[in-house]
Protein backbone atom coordinates (compact mmCIF):
# COMPACT_ATOMS: atom_id res chain seq x y z
CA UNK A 1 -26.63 16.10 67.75
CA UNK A 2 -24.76 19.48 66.47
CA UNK A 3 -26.39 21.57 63.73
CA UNK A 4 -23.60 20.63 61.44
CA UNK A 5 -24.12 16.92 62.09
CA UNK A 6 -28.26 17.26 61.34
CA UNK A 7 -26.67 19.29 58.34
CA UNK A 8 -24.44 16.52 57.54
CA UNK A 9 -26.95 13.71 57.95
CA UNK A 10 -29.70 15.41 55.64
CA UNK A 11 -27.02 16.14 52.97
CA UNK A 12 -26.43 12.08 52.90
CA UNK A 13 -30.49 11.23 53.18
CA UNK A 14 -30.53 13.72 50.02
CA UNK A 15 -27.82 12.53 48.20
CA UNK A 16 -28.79 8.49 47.96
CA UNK A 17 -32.32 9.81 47.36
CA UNK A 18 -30.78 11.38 44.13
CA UNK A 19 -28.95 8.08 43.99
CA UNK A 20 -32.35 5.73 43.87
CA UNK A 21 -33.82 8.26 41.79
CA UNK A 22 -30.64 8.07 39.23
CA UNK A 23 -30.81 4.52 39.13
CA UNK A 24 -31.05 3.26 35.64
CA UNK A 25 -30.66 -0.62 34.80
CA UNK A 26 -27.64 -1.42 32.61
CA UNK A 27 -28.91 -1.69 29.20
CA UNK A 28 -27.28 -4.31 27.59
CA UNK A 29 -29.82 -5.60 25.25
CA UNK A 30 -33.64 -5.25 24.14
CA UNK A 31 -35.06 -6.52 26.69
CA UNK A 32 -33.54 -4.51 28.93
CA UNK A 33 -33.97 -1.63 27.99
CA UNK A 34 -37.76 -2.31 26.73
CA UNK A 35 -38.18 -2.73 31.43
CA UNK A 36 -36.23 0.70 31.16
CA UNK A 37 -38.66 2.16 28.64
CA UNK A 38 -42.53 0.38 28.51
CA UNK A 39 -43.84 3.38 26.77
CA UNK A 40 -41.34 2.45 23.75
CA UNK A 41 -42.50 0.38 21.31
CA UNK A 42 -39.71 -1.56 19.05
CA UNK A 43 -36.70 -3.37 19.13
CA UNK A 44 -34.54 -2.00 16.23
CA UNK A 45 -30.93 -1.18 16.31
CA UNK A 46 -31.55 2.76 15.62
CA UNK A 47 -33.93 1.99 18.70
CA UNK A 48 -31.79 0.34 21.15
CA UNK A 49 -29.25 3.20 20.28
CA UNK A 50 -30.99 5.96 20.99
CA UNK A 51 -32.51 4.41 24.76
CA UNK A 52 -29.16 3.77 25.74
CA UNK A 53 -28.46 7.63 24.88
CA UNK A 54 -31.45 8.45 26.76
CA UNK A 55 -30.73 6.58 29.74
CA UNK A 56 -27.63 8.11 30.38
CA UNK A 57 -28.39 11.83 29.54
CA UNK A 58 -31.15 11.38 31.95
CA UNK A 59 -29.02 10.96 35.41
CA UNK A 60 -27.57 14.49 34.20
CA UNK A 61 -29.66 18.00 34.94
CA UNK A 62 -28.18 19.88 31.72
CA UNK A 63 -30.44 20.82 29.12
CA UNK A 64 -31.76 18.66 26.24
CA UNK A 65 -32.37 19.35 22.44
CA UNK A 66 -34.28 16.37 20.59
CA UNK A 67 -33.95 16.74 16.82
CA UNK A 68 -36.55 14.72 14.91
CA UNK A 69 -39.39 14.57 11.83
CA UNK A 70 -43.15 15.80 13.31
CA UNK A 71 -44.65 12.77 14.85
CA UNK A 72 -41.61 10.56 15.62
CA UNK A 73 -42.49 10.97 19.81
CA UNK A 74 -40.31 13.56 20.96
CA UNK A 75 -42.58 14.35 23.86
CA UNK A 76 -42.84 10.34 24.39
CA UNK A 77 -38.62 10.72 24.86
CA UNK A 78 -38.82 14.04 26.94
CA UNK A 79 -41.53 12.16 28.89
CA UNK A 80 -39.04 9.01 29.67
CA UNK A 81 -36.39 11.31 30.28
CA UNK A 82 -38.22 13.21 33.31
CA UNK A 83 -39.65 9.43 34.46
CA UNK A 84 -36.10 8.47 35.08
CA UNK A 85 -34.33 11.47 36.45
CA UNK A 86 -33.92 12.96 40.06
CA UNK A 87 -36.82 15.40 39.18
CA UNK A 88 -39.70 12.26 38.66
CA UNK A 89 -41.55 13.32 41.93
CA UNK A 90 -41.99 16.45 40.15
CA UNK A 91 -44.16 18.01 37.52
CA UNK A 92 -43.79 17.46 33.91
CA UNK A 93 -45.20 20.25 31.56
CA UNK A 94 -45.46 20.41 28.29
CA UNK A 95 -46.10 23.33 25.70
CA UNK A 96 -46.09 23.66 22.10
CA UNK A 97 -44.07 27.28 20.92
CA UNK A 98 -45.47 26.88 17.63
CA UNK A 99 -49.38 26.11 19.05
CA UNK A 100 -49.08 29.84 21.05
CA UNK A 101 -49.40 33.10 19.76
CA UNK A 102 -46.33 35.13 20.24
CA UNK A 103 -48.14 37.59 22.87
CA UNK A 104 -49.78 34.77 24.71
CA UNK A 105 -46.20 32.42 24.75
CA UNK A 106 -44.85 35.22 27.11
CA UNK A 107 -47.22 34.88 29.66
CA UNK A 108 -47.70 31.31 29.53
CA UNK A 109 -43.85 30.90 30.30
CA UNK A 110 -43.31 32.97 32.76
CA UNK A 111 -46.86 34.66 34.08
CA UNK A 112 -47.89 37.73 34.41
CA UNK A 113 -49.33 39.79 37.62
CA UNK A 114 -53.10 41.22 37.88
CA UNK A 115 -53.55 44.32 35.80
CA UNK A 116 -50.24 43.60 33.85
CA UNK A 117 -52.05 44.09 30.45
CA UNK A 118 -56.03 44.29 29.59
CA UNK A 119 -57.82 41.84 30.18
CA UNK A 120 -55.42 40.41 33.04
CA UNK A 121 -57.62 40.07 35.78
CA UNK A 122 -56.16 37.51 37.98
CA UNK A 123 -52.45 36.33 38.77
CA UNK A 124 -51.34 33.57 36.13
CA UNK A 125 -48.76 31.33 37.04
CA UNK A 126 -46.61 30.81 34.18
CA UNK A 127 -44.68 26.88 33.43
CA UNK A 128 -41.63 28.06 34.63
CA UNK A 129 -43.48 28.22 38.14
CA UNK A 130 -45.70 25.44 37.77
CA UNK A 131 -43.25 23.28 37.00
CA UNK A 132 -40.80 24.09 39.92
CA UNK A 133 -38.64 21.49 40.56
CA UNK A 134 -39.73 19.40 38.05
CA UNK A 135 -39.14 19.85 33.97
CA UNK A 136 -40.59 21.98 31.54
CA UNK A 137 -40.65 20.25 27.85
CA UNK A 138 -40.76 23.34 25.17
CA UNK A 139 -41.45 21.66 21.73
CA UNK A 140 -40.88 23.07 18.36
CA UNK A 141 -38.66 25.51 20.16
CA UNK A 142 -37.73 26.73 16.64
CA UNK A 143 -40.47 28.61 15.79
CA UNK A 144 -40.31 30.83 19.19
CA UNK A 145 -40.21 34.56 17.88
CA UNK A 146 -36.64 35.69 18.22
CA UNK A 147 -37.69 38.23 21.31
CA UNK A 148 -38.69 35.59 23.68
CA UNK A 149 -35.53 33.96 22.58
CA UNK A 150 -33.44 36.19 24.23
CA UNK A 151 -35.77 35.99 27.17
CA UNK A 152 -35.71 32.22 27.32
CA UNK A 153 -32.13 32.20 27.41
CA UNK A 154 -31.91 34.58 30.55
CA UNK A 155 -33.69 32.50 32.13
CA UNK A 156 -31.25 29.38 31.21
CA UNK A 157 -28.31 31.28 32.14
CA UNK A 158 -29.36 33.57 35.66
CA UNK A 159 -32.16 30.76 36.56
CA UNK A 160 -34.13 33.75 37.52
CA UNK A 161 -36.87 35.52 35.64
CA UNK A 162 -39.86 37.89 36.04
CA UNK A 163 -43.32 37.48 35.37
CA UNK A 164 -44.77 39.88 32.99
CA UNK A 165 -46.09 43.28 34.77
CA UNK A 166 -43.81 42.12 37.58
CA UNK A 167 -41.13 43.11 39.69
CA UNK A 168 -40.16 40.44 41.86
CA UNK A 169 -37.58 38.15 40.76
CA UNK A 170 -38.66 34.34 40.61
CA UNK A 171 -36.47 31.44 40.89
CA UNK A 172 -36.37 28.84 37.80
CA UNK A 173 -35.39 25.40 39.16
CA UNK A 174 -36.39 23.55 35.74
CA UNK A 175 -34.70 20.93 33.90
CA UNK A 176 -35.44 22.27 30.02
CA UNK A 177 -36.01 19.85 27.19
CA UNK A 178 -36.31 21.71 23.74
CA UNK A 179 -37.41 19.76 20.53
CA UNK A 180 -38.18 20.58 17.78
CA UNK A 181 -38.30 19.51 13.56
CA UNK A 182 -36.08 23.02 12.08
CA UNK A 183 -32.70 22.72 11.36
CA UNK A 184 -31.52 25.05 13.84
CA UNK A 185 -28.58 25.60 12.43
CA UNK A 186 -29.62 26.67 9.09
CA UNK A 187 -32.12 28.68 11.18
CA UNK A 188 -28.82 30.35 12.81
CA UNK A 189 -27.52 31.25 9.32
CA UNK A 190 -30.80 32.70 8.61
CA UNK A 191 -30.80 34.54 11.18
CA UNK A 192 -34.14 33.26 12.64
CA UNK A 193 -32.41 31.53 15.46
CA UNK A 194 -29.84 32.66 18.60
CA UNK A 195 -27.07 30.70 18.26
CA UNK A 196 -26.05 31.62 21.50
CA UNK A 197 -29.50 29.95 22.80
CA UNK A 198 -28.94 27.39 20.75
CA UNK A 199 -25.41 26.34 22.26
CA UNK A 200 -27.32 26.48 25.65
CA UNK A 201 -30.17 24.18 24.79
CA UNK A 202 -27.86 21.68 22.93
CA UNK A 203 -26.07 20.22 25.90
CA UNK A 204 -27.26 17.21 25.24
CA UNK A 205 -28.65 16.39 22.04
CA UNK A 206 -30.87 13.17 20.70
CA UNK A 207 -32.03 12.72 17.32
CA UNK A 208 -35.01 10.28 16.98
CA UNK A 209 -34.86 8.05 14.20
CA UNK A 210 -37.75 8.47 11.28
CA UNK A 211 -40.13 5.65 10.94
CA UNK A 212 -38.95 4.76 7.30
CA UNK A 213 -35.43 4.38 9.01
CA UNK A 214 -36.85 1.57 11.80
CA UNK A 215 -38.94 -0.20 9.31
CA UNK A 216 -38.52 -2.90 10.94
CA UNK A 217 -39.87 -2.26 14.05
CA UNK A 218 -43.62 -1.72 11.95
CA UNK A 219 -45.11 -4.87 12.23
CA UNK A 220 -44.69 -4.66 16.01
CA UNK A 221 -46.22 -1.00 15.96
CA UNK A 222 -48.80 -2.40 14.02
CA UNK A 223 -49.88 -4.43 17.01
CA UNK A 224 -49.47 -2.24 19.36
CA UNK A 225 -51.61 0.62 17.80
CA UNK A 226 -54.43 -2.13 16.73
CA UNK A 227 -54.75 -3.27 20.50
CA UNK A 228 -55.03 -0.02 21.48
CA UNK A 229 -58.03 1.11 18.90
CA UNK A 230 -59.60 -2.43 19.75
CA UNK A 231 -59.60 -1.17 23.40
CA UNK A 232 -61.17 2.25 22.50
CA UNK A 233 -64.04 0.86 20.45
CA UNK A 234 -65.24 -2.19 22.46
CA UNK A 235 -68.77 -2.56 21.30
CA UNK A 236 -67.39 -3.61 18.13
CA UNK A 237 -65.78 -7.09 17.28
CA UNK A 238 -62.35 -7.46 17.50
CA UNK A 239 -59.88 -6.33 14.28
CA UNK A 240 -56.89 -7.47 12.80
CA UNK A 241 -54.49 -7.33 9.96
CA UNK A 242 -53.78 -10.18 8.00
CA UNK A 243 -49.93 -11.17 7.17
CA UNK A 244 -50.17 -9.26 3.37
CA UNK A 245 -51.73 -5.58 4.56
CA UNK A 246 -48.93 -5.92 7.98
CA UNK A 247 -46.36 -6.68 5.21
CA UNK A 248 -47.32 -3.87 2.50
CA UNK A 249 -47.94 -1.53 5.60
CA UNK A 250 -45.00 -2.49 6.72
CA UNK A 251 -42.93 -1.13 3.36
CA UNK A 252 -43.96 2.29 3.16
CA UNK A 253 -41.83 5.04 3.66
CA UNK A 254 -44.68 7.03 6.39
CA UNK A 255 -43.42 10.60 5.88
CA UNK A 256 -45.63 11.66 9.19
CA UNK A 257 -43.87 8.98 10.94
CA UNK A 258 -45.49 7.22 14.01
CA UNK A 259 -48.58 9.84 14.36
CA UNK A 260 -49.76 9.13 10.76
CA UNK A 261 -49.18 5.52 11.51
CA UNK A 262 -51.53 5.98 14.84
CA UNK A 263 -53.91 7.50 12.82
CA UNK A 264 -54.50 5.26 9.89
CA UNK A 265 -54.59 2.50 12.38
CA UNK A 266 -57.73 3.44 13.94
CA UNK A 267 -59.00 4.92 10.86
CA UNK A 268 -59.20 1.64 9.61
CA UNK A 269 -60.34 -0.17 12.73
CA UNK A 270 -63.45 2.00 12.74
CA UNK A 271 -64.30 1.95 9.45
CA UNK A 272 -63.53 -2.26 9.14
CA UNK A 273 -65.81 -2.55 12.22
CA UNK A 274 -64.66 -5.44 13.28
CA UNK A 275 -62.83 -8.70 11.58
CA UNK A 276 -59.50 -9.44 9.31
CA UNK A 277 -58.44 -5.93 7.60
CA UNK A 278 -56.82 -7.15 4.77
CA UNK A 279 -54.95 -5.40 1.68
CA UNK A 280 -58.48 -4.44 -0.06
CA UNK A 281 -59.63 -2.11 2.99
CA UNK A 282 -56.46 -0.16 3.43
CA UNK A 283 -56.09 3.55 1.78
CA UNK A 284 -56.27 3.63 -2.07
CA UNK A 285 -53.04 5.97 -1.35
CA UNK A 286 -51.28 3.02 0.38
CA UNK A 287 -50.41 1.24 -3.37
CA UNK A 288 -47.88 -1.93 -3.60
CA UNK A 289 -44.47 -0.68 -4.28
CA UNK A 290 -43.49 -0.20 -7.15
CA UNK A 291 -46.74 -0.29 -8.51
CA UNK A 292 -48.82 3.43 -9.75
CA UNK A 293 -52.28 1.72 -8.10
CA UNK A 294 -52.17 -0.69 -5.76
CA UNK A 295 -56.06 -1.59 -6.43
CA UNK A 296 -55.81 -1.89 -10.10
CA UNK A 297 -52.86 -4.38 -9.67
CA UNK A 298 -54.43 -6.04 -6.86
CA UNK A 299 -56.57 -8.81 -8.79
CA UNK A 300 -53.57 -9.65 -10.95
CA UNK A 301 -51.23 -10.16 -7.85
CA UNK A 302 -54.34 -12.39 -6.37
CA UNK A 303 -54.13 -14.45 -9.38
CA UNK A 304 -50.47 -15.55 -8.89
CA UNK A 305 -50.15 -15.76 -5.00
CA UNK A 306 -52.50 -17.78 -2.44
CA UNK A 307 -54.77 -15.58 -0.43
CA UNK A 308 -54.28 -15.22 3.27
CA UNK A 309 -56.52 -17.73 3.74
CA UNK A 310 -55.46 -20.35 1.74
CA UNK A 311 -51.77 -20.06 3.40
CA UNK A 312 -53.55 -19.71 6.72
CA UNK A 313 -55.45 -23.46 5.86
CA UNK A 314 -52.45 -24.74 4.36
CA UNK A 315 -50.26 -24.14 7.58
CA UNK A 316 -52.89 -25.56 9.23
CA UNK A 317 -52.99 -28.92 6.86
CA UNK A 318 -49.28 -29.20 8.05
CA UNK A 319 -49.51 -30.09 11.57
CA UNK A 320 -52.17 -32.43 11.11
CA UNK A 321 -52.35 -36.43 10.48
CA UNK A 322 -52.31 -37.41 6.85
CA UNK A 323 -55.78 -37.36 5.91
CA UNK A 324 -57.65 -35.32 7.81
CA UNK A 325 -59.86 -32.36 7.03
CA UNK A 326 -61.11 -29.08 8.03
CA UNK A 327 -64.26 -27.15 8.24
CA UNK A 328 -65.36 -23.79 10.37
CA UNK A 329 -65.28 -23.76 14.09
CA UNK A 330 -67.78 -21.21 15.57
CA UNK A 331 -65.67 -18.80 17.47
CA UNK A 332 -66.14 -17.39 20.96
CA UNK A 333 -67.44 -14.36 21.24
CA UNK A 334 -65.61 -11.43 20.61
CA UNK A 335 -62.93 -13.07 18.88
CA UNK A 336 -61.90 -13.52 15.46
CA UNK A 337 -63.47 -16.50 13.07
CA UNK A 338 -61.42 -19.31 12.35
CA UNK A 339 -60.41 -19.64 8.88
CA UNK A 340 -61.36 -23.13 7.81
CA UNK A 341 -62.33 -25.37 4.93
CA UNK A 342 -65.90 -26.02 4.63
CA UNK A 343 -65.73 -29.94 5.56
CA UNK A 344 -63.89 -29.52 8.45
CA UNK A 345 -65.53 -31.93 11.53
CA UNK A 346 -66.21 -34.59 8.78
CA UNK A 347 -64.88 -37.83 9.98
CA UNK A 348 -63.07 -39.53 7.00
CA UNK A 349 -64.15 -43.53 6.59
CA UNK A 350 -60.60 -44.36 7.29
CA UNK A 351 -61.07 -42.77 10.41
CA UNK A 352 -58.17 -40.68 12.48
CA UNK A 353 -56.35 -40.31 15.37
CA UNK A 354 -58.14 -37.50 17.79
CA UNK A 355 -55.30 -36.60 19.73
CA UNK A 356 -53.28 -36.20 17.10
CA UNK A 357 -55.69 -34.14 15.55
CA UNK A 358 -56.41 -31.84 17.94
CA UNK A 359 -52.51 -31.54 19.06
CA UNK A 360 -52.01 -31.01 15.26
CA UNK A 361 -54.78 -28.12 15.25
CA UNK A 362 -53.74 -26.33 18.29
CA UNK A 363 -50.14 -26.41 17.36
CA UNK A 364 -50.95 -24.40 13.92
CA UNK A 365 -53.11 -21.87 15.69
CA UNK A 366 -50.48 -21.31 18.49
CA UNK A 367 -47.78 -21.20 15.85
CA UNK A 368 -49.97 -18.48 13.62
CA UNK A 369 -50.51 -16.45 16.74
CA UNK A 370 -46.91 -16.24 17.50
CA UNK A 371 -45.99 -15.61 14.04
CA UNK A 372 -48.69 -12.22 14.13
CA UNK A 373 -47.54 -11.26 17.42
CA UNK A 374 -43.45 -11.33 15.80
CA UNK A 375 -43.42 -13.98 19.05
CA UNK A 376 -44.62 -11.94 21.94
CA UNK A 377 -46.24 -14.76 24.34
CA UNK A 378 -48.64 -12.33 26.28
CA UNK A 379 -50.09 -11.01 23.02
CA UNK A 380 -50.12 -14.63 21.57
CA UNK A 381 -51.79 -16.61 24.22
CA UNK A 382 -54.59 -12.89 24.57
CA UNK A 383 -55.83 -14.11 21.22
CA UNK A 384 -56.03 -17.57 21.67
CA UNK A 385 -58.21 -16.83 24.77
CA UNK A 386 -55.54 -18.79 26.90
CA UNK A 387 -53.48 -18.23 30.25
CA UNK A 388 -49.78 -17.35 29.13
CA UNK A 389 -48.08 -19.99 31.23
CA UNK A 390 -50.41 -22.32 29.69
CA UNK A 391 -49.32 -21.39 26.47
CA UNK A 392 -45.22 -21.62 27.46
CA UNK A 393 -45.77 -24.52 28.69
CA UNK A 394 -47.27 -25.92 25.27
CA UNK A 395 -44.41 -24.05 23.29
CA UNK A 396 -41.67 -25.52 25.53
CA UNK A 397 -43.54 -29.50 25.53
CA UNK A 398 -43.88 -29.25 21.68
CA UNK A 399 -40.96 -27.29 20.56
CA UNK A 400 -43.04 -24.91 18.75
CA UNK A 401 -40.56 -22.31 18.74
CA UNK A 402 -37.07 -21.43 20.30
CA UNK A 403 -37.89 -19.67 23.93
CA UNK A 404 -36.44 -16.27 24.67
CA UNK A 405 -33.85 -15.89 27.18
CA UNK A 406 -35.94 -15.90 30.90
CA UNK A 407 -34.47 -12.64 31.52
CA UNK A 408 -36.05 -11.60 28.02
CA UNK A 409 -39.69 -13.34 28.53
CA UNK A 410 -42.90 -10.75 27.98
């Protein structure tokens, strides 16, 4: 074989390896894209929106600029971005302009060489180097002082730069994604921001929805964070929130978006310790809306609806046989109490009909699970302590509830 055939052939081996890599599912619906993105959690429109934007700008190697509130996972996005480009085999960094004093950002960029300044003892390797080949996330990119500004954007346009106290020039092969929570164009008429960095960063540009503007993808975040914190703090019973906290939780407007979300989740979790976390141990600041106090109104709202519990034993009541009752079931181990009347197990002199009864039961609990989980089978049939394809199987005999699509099953 010639050297221009070898030349040829690795050309093609490197070009459908770029292919493969490129490869991102059609994303026609949720579900589809929730395979393209497992580290997302929801299934809003605003959500489904921006993954599709995602999964295109990610086959390209320009630069990215991902506008959003503090704590709305930009460095989640910048994070699925690398996962599905050409550049996954490679390293991912990630550094915070804003977390770096000005003196130190310089350095950490793009190194420095022994002796460059006191105190330099050693070669440093800056993130431009260390993440050769691979992508370099710079968040809060607005707050970088405006001299490293016109350094950053060197490197952008030669793909070449120098470590500090250096003289030999470095290649940059590094996918940038910027982010940050300025207006960088009001920045730009301030005259704290390049514009002409600016144009070079904003190739392609995502803005991530604020939590108050995916409200409803809440409830399901709710879950999510609440398994998590369960996981981190096993020695402690299990916790969850009842239907009225996930629904007044779910209402607020959250102006630190998913972080302060994360947060109050296991806030509460450790300081519940274990059981139903209903409306009376959330945050005094979390109040009903409309409402100054949510705690003062509280035991006037009690008064006029039914408690958790009562609508819990109610559902229950109907899937069961006329005339039977309900007591408490110990629980296993390690998983929430049932919430029953206190003569449940008492046979009534008219007798009843067992199976019935105990189809009647389960079918209530399965239906409650699904109803917390907003219908998700594999979270469902965790807290009923069951195998899922038990559980489907149940569902689809009884008709509990309409099946999802098989392309669309968790």
């Amino acid at each position: 074989m010639s050297h221009s055939d070898k030349r040829l052939e690795n050309f093609a081996s490197q070009l459908a390896t770029s292919q493969l890599f490129c490869e991102v599912p059609a994303l026609g619906g949720a579900e589809n894209w929730r395979q393209s993105f497992p580290e997302i959690v929801g299934r809003s429109q605003a959500m489904s929106r921006l993954l599709e934007t995602v999964a295109k700008i990610s086959r390209s190697e320009s630069s990215v600029l991902i506008h959003g509130e503090s704590g709305t996972g930009k460095e989640l996005i910048a994070r699925a971005i690398h996962r599905l480009s050409a550049r996954n085999h490679k390293p991912f960094i990630a550094i915070n302009c804003s977390a770096i004093p000005e003196n130190l950002l310089e350095t950490e960029l793009f190194g420095h060489e022994k002796g460059a300044f006191t105190g330099a003892i050693q070669r440093h390797q800056g993130v431009f180097q260390r993440a050769d080949g691979g992508t370099l996330f710079l968040d809060e990119i607005g707050d970088m002082a405006p001299s490293l500004q016109s350094k950053l954007l060197r490197v952008l346009q030669e793909k070449t730069f120098t470590p500090v106290g250096g003289k030999e020039i470095c290649k940059a092969d590094v996918r940038v994604i910027a982010a940050t929570h300025v207006d960088l164009e009001n920045a730009i008429a301030t005259g704290s921001f390049r514009s002409d960095l600016y144009y070079r960063i904003n190739v392609l540009p995502v803005t991530l929805p604020a939590l108050r503007e995916r409200q409803e993808d809440i409830p399901m975040l709710l879950n999510h964070f609440i398994e998590v914190s369960n996981r981190m703090h096993p020695q402690q019973p299990t916790c969850w929130f009842t239907t009225e906290a996930s629904s007044i939780l779910s209402s607020q407007s959250w102006p630190g978006n998913i972080r302060q979300l994360q947060n109050l989740v296991e806030r509460i979790v450790v300081m519940r310790g274990g059981g139903p976390i209903g409306i009376e141990h959330l945050p005094r600041e979390f109040c009903r809306p409309g409402t100054p106090d949510f705690h003062s109104t509280h035991s006037d709202h009690a008064a006029r609806s039914p408690s958790p519990l009562r609508i819990e034993q109610e559902s229950l009541h109907s899937h069961m046989p006329r005339g039977t009752s309900l007591s408490h079931l110990n629980p296993r181990p390690g998983t929430p109490p049932l919430m029953l009347p206190a003569d449940f197990g008492t046979l009534p002199p008219e007798g009843i009909n067992l199976i019935e009864f105990i189809e009647g039961l389960e079918n209530s609990l399965i239906t409650q699970a699904l109803q917390r989980t907003d219908n998700n089978r594999n979270q469902a049939a965790r807290l009923l302590g069951m195998n899922r394809t038990t559980l489907v199987e149940r569902i689809k005999k009884r008709k509990l509830s309409p099946m999802n699509p098989a392309s669309e099953e968790l």
